[in-house]
Protein backbone atom coordinates (compact mmCIF):
# COMPACT_ATOMS: atom_id res chain seq x y z
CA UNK A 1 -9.16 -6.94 -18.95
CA UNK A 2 -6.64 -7.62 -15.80
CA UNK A 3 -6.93 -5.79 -12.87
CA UNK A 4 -4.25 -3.80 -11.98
CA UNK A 5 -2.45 -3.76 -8.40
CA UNK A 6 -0.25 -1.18 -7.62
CA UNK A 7 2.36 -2.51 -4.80
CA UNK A 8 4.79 0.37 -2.98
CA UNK A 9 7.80 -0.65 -0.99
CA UNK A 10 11.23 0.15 -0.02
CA UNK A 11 12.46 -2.84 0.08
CA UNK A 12 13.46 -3.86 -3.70
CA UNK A 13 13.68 -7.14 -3.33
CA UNK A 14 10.64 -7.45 -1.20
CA UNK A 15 8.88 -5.48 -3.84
CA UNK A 16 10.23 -7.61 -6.84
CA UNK A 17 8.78 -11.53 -4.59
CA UNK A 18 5.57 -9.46 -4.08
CA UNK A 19 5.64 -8.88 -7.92
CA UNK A 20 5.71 -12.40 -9.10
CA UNK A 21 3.50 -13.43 -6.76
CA UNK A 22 1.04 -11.43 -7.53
CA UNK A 23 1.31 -11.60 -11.22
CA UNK A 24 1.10 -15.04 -10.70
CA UNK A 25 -2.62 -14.88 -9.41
CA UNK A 26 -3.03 -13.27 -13.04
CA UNK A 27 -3.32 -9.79 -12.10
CA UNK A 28 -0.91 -6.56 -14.12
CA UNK A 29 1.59 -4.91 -11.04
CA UNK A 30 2.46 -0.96 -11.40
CA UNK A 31 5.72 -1.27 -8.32
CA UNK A 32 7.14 2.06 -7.02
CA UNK A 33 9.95 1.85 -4.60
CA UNK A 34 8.56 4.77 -2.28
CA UNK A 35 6.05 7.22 -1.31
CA UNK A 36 7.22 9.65 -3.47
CA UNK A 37 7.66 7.73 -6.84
CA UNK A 38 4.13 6.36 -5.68
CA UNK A 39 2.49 9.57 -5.49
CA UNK A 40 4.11 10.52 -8.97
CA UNK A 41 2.27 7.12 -10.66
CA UNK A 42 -1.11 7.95 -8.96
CA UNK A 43 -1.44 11.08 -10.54
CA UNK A 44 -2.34 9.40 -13.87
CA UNK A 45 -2.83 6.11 -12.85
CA UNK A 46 -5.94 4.46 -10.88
CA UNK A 47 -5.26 1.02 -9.44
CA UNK A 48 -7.60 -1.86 -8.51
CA UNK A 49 -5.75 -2.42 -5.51
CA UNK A 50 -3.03 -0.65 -3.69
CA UNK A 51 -0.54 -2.85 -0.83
CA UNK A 52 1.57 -0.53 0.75
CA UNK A 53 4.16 -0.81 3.28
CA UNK A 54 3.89 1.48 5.78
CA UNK A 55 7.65 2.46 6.79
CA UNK A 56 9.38 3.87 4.10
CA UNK A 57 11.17 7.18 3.17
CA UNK A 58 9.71 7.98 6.75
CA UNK A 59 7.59 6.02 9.32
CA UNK A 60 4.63 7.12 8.40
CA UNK A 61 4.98 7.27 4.47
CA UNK A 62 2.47 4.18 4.22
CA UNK A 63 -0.33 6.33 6.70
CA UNK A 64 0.82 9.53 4.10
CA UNK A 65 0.43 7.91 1.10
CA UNK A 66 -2.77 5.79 1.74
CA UNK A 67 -4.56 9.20 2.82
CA UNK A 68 -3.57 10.74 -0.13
CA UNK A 69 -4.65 7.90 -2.50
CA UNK A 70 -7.79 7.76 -0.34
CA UNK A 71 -8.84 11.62 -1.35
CA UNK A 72 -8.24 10.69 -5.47
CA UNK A 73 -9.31 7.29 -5.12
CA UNK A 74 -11.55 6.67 -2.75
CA UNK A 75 -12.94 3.46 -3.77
CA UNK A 76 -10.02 1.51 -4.33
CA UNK A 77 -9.05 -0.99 -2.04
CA UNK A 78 -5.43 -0.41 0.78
CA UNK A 79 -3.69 -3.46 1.94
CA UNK A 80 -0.40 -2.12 4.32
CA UNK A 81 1.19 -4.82 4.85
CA UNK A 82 4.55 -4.06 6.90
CA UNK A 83 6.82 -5.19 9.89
CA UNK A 84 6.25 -2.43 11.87
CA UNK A 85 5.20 -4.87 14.68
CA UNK A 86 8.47 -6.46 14.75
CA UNK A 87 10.10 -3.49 14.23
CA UNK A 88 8.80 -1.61 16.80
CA UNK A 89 6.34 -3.17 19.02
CA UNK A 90 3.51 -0.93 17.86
CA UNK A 91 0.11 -2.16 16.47
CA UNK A 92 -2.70 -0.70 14.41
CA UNK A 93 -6.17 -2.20 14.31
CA UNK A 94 -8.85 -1.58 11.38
CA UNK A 95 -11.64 -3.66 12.64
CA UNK A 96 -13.84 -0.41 13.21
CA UNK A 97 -14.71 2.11 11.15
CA UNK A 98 -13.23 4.65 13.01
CA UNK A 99 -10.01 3.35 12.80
CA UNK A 100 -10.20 2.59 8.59
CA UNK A 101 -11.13 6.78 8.88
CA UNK A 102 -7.82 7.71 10.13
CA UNK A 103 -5.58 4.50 8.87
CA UNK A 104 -7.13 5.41 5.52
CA UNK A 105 -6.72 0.89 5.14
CA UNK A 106 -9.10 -1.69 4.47
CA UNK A 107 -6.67 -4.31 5.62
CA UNK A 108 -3.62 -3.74 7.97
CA UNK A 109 -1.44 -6.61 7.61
CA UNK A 110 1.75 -7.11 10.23
């Protein structure tokens, strides 16, 4: 059986690259094109993996959404993977523990 990633972004055609790529390292993609269609799939749906980009209906929809996915899921593995760097000049670090506790990310990639 395929493991599943679940990819979230705002950005369709972002979201549609990430896709394909994806699917074309042989895993099944669940897409939602924001936190809140996200939220609605996670109710009944439990992912392998989740990559999430962080700025979406608001700036911190990625930090909202991995928290809450998190609390249901707390084994599954976050990826956000955003601009928000570029975009604003701000980083985030989850090297320590402390900082995967409040990120709520495995992997914060900018």
């Amino acid at each position: 059986m395929k493991k599943t990633v679940l990819i979230v972004d705002d950005d369709v055609d972002y979201l549609y690259q990430m896709q394909l790529k994806v699917q074309g390292f042989g895993f099944e993609v669940v897409t939602a094109e924001g936190q809140q269609e996200a939220e609605r799939v996670i109710e009944t749906f439990k992912p392998d993996l989740a990559i999430l980009d962080l700025m979406m209906e608001n700036e911190d929809s990625g930090f909202i959404l991995a928290y809450k996915m998190k609390r249901k899921y707390p084994d599954v593995p976050i990826i956000i993977a955003t601009a928000v760097t570029a975009e604003t000049g701000m980083t985030f670090d989850v090297s320590s523990e402390g900082d995967r506790q409040w990120i709520k990310a495995d992997l914060f990639l900018d």
